[in-house]
PDB file of N, CA and C in Angstrom:
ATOM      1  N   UNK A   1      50.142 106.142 103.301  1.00  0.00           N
ATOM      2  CA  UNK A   1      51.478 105.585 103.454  1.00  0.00           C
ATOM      3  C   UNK A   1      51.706 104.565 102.346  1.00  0.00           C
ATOM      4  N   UNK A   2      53.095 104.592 101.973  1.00  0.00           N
ATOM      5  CA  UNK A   2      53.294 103.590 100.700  1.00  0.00           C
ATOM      6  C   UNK A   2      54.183 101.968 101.107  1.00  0.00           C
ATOM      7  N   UNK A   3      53.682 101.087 100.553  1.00  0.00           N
ATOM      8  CA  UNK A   3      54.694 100.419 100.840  1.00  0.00           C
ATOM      9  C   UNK A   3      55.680  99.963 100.180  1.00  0.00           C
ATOM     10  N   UNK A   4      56.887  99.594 100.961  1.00  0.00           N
ATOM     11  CA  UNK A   4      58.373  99.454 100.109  1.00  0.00           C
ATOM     12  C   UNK A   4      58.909  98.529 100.252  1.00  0.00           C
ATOM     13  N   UNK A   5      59.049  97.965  99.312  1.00  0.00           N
ATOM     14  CA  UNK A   5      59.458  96.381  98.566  1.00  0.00           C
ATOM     15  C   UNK A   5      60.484  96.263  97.695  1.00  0.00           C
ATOM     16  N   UNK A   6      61.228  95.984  98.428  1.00  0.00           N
ATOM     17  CA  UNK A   6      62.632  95.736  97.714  1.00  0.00           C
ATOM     18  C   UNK A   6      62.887  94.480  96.813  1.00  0.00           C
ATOM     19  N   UNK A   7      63.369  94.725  95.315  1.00  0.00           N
ATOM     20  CA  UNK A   7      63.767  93.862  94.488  1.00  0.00           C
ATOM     21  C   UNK A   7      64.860  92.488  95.413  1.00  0.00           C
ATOM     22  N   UNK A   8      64.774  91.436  94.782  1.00  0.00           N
ATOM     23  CA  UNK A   8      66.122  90.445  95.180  1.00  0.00           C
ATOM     24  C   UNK A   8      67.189  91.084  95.364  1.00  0.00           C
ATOM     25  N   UNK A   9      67.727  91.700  94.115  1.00  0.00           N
ATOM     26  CA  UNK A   9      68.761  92.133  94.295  1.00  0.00           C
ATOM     27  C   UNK A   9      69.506  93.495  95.190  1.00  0.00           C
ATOM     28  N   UNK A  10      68.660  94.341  95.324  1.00  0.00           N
ATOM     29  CA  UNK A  10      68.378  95.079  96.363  1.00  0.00           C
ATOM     30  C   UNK A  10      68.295  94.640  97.675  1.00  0.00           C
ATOM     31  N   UNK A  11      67.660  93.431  98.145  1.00  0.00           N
ATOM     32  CA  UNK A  11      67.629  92.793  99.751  1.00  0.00           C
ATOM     33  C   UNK A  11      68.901  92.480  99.782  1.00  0.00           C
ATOM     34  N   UNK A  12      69.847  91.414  98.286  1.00  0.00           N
ATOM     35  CA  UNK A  12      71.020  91.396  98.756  1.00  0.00           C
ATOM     36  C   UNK A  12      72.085  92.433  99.255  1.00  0.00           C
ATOM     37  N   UNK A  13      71.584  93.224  98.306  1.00  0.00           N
ATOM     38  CA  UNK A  13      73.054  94.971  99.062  1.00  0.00           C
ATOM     39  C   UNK A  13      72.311  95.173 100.687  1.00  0.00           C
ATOM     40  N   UNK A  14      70.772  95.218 100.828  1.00  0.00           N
ATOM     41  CA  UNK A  14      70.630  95.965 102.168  1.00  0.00           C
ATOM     42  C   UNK A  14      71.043  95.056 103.245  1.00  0.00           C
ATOM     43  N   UNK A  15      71.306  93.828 103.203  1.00  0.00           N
ATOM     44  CA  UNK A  15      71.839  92.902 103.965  1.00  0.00           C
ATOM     45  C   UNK A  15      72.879  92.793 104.164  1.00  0.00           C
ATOM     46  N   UNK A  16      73.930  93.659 103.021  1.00  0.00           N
ATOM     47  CA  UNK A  16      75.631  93.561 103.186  1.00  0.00           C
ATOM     48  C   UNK A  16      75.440  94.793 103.366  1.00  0.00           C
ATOM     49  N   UNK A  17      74.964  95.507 104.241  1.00  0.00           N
ATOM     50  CA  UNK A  17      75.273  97.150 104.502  1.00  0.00           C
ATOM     51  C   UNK A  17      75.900  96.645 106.395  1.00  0.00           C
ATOM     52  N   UNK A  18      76.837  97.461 106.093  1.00  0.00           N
ATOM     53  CA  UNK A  18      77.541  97.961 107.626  1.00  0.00           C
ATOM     54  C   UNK A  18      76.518  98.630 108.697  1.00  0.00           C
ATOM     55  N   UNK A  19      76.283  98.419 109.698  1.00  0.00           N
ATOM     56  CA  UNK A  19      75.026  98.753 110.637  1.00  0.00           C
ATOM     57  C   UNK A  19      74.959 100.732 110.113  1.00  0.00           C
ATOM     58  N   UNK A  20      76.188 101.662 110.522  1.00  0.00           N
ATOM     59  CA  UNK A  20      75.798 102.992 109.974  1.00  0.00           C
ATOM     60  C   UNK A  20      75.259 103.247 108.740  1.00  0.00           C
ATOM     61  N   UNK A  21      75.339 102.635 107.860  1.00  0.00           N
ATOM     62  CA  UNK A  21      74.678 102.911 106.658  1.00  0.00           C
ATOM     63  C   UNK A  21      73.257 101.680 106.630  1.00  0.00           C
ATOM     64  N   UNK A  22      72.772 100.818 107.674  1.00  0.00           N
ATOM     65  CA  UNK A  22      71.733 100.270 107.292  1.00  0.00           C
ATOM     66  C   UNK A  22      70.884 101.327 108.254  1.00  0.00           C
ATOM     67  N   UNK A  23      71.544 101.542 109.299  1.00  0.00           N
ATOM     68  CA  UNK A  23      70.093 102.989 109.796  1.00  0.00           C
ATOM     69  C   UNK A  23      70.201 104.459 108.818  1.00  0.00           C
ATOM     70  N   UNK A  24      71.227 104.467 108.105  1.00  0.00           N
ATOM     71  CA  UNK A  24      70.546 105.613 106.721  1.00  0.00           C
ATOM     72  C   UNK A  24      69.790 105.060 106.156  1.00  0.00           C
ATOM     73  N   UNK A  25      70.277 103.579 105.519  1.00  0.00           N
ATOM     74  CA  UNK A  25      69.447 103.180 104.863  1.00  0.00           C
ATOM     75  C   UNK A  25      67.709 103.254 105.217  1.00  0.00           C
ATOM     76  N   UNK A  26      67.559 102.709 106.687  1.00  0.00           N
ATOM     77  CA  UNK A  26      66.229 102.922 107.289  1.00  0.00           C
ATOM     78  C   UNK A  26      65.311 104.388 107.133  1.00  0.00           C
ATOM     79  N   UNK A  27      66.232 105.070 107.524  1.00  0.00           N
ATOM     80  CA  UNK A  27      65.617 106.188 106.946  1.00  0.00           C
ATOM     81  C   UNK A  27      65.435 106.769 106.273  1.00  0.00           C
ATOM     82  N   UNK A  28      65.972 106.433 104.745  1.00  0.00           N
ATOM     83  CA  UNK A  28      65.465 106.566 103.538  1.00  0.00           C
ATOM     84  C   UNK A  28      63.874 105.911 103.742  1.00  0.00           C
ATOM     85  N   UNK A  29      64.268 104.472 104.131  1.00  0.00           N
ATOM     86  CA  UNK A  29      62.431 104.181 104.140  1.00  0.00           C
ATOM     87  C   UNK A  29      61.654 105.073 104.214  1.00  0.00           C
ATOM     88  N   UNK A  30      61.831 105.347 105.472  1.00  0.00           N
ATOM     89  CA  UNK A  30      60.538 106.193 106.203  1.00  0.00           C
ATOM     90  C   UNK A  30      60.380 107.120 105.061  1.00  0.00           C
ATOM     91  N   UNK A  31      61.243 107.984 104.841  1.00  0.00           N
ATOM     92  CA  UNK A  31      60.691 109.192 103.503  1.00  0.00           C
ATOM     93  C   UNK A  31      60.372 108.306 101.981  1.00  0.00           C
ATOM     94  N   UNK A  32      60.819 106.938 101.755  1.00  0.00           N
ATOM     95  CA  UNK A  32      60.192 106.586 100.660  1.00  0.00           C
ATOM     96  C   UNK A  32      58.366 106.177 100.939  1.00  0.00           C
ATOM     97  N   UNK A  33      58.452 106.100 102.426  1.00  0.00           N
ATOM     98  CA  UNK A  33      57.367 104.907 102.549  1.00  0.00           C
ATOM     99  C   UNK A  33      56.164 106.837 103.211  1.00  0.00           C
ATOM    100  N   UNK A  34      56.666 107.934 103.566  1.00  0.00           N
ATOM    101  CA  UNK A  34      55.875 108.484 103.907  1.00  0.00           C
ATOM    102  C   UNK A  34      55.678 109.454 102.188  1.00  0.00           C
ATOM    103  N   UNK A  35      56.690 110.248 101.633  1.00  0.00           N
ATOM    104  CA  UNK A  35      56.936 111.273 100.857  1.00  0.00           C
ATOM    105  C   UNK A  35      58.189 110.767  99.315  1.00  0.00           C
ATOM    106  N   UNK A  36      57.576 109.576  98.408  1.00  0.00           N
ATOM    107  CA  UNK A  36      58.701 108.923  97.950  1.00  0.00           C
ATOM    108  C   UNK A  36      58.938 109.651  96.762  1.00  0.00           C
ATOM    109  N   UNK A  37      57.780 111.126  96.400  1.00  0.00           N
ATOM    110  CA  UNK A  37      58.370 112.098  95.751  1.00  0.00           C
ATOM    111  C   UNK A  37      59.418 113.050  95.615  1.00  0.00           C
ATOM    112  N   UNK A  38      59.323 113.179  96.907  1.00  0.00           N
ATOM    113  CA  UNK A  38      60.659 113.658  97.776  1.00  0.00           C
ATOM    114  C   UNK A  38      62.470 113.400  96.739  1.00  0.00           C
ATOM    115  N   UNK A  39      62.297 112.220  96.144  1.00  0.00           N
ATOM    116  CA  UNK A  39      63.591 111.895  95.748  1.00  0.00           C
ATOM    117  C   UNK A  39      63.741 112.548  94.754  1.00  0.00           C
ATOM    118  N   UNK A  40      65.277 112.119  94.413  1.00  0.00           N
ATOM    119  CA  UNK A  40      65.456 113.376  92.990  1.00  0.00           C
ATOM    120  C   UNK A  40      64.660 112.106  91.730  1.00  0.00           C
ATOM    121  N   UNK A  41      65.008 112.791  90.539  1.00  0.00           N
ATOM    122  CA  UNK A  41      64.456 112.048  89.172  1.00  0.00           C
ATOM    123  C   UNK A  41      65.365 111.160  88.864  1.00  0.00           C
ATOM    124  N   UNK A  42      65.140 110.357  88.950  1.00  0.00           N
ATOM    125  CA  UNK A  42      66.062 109.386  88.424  1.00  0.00           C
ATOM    126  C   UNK A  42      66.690 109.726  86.591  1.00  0.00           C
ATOM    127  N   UNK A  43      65.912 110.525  85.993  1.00  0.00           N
ATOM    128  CA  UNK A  43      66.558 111.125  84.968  1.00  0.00           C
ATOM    129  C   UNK A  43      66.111 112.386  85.030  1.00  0.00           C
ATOM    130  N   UNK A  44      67.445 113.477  84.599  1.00  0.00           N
ATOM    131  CA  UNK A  44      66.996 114.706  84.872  1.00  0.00           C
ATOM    132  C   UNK A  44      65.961 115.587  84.343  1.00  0.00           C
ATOM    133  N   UNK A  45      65.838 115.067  82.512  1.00  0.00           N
ATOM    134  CA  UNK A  45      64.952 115.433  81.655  1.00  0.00           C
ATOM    135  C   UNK A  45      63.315 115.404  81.968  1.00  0.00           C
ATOM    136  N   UNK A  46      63.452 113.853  82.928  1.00  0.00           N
ATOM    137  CA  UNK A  46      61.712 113.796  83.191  1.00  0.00           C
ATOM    138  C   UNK A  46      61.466 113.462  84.748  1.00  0.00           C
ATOM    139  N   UNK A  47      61.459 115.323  85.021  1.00  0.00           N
ATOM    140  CA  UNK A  47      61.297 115.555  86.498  1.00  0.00           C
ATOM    141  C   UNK A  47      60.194 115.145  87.519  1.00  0.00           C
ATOM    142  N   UNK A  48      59.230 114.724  86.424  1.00  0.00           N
ATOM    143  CA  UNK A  48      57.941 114.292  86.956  1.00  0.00           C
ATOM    144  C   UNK A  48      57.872 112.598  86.856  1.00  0.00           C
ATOM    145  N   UNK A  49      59.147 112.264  86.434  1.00  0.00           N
ATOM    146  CA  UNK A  49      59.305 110.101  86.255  1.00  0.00           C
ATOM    147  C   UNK A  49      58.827 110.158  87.937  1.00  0.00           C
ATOM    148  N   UNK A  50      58.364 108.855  87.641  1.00  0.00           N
ATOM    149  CA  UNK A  50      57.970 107.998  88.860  1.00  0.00           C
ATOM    150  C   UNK A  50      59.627 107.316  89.278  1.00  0.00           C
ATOM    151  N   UNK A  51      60.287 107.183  88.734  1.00  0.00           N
ATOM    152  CA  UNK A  51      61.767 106.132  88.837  1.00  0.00           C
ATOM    153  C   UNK A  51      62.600 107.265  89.484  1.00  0.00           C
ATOM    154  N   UNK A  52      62.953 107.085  90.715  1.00  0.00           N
ATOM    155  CA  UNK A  52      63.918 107.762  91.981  1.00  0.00           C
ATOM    156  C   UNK A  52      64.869 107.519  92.505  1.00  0.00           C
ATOM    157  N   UNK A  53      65.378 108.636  93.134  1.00  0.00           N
ATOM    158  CA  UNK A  53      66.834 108.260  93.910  1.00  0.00           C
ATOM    159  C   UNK A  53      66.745 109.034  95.640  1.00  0.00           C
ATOM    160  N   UNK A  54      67.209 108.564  96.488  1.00  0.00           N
ATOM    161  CA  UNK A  54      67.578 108.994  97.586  1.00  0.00           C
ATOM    162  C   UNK A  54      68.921 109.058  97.645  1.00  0.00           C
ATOM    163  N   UNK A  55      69.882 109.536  98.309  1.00  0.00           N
ATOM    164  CA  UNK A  55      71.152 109.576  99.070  1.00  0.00           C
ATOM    165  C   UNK A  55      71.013 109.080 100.492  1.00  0.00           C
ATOM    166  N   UNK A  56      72.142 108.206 101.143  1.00  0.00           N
ATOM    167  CA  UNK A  56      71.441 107.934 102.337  1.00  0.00           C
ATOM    168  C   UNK A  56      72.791 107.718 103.088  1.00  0.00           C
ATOM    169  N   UNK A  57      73.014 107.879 104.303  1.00  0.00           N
ATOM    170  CA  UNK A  57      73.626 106.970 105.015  1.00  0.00           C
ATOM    171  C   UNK A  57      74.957 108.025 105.521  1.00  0.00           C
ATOM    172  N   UNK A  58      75.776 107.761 106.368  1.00  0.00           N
ATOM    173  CA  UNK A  58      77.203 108.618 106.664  1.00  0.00           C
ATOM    174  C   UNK A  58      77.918 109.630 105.319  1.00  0.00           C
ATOM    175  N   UNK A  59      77.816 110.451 105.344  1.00  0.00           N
ATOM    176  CA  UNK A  59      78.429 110.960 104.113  1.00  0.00           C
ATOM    177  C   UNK A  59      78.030 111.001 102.888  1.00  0.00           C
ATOM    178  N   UNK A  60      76.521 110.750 102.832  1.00  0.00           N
ATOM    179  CA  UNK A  60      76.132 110.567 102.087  1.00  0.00           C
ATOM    180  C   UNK A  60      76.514 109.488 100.743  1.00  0.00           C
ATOM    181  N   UNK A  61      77.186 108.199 101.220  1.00  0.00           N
ATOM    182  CA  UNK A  61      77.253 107.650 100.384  1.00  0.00           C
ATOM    183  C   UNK A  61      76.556 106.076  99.469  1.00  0.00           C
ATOM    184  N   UNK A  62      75.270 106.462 100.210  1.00  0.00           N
ATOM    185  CA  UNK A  62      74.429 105.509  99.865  1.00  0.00           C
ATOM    186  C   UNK A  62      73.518 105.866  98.835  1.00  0.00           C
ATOM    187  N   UNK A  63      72.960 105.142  97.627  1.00  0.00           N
ATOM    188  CA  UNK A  63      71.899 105.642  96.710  1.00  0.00           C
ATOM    189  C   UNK A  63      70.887 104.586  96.575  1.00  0.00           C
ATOM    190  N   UNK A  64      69.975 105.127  97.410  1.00  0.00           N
ATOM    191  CA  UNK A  64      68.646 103.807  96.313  1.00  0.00           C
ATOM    192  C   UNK A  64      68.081 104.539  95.427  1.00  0.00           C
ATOM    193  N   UNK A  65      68.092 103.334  94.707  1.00  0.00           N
ATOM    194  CA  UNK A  65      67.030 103.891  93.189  1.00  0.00           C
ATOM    195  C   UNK A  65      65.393 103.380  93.198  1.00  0.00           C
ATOM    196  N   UNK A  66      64.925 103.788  93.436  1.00  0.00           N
ATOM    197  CA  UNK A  66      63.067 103.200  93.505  1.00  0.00           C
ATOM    198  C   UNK A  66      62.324 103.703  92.333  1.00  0.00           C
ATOM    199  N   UNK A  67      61.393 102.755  92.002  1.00  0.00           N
ATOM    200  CA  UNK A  67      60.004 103.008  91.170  1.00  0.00           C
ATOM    201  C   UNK A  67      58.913 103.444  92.499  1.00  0.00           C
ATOM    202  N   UNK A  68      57.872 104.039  92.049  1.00  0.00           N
ATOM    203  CA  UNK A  68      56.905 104.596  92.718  1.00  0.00           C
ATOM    204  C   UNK A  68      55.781 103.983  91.858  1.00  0.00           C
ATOM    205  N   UNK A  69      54.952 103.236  92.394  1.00  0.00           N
ATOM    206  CA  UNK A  69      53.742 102.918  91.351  1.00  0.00           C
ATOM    207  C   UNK A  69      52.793 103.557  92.442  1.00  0.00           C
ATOM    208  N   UNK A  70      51.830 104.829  91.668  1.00  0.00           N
ATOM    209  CA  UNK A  70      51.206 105.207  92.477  1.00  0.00           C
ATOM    210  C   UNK A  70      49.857 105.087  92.597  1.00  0.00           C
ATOM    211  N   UNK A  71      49.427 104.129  91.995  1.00  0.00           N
ATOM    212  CA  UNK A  71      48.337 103.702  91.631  1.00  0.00           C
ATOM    213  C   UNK A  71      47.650 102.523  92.981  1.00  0.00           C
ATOM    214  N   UNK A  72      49.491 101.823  93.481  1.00  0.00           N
ATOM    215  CA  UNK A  72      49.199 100.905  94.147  1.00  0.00           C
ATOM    216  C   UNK A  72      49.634 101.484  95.525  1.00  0.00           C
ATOM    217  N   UNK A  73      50.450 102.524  95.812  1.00  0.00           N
ATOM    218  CA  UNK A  73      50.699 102.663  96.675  1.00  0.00           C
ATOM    219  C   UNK A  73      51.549 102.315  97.415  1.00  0.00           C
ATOM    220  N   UNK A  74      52.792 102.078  96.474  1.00  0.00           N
ATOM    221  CA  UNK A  74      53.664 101.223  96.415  1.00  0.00           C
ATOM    222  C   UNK A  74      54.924 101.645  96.167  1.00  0.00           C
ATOM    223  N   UNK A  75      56.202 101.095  96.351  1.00  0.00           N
ATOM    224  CA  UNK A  75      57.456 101.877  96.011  1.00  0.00           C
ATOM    225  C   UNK A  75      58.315 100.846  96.001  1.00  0.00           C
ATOM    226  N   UNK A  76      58.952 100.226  94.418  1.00  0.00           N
ATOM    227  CA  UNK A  76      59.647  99.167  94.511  1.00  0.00           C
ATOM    228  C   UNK A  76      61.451  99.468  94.805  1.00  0.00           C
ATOM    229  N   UNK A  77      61.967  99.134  95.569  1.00  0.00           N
ATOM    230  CA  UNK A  77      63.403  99.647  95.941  1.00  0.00           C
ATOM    231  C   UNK A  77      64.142  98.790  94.286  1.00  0.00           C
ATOM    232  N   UNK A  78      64.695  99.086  93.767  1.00  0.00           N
ATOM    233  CA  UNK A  78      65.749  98.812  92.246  1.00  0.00           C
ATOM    234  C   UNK A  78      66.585  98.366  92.838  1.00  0.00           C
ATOM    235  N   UNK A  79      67.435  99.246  93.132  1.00  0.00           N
ATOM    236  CA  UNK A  79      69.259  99.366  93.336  1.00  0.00           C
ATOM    237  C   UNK A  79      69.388  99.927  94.524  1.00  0.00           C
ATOM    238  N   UNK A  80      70.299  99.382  95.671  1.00  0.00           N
ATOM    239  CA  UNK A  80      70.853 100.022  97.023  1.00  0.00           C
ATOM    240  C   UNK A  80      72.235  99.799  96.267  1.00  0.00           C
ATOM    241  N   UNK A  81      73.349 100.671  96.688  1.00  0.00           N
ATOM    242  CA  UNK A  81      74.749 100.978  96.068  1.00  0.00           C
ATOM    243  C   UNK A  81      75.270 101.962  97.594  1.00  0.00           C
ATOM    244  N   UNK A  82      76.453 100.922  97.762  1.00  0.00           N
ATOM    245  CA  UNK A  82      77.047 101.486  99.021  1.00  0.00           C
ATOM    246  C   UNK A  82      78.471 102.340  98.974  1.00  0.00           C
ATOM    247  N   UNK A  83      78.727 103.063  98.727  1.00  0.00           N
ATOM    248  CA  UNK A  83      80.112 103.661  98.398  1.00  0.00           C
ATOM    249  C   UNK A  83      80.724 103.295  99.406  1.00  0.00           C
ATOM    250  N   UNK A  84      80.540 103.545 100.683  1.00  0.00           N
ATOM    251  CA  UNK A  84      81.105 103.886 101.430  1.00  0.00           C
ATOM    252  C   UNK A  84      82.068 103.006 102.532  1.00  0.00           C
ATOM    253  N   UNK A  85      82.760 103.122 103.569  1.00  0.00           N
ATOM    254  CA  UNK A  85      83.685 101.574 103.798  1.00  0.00           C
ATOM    255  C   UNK A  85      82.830 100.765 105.035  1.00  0.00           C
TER     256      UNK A  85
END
């Protein structure tokens, strides 16, 4: 299991999330923190980057962006971005 550690700026968006999009948000965890390969590439060219994205939340309008350091076992959350109202 990995653990997931969200940047400053990242705790600030997951803290201004509306309760439906903070239980997407939650469950992005679980698949970052069980399978954080799972996400797409954060660039399309290098499918094998450690640097990720999930979709999350009602309508899909939530994106975190994570690093994966897999050395440590670890998955740093970047960017949470909420589209949605």
């Amino acid at each position: 299991m990995y653990t997931v550690k969200p940047y400053p700026e990242a705790e600030a968006a997951i803290a201004a999330l509306a309760e439906a999009a903070r239980n997407g948000y939650d469950d992005a965890v679980k698949v970052m923190q069980l399978v954080p390969w799972n996400g797409q590439p954060y660039v399309a060219s290098k499918p094998d980057g450690s640097m990720r994205q999930l979709i999350f939340g009602p309508g899909g309008a939530g994106l975190v962006t994570y690093l994966i350091l897999e050395d440590q076992q670890r998955v740093d959350v970047l960017q949470v971005a909420w589209a949605g109202e």
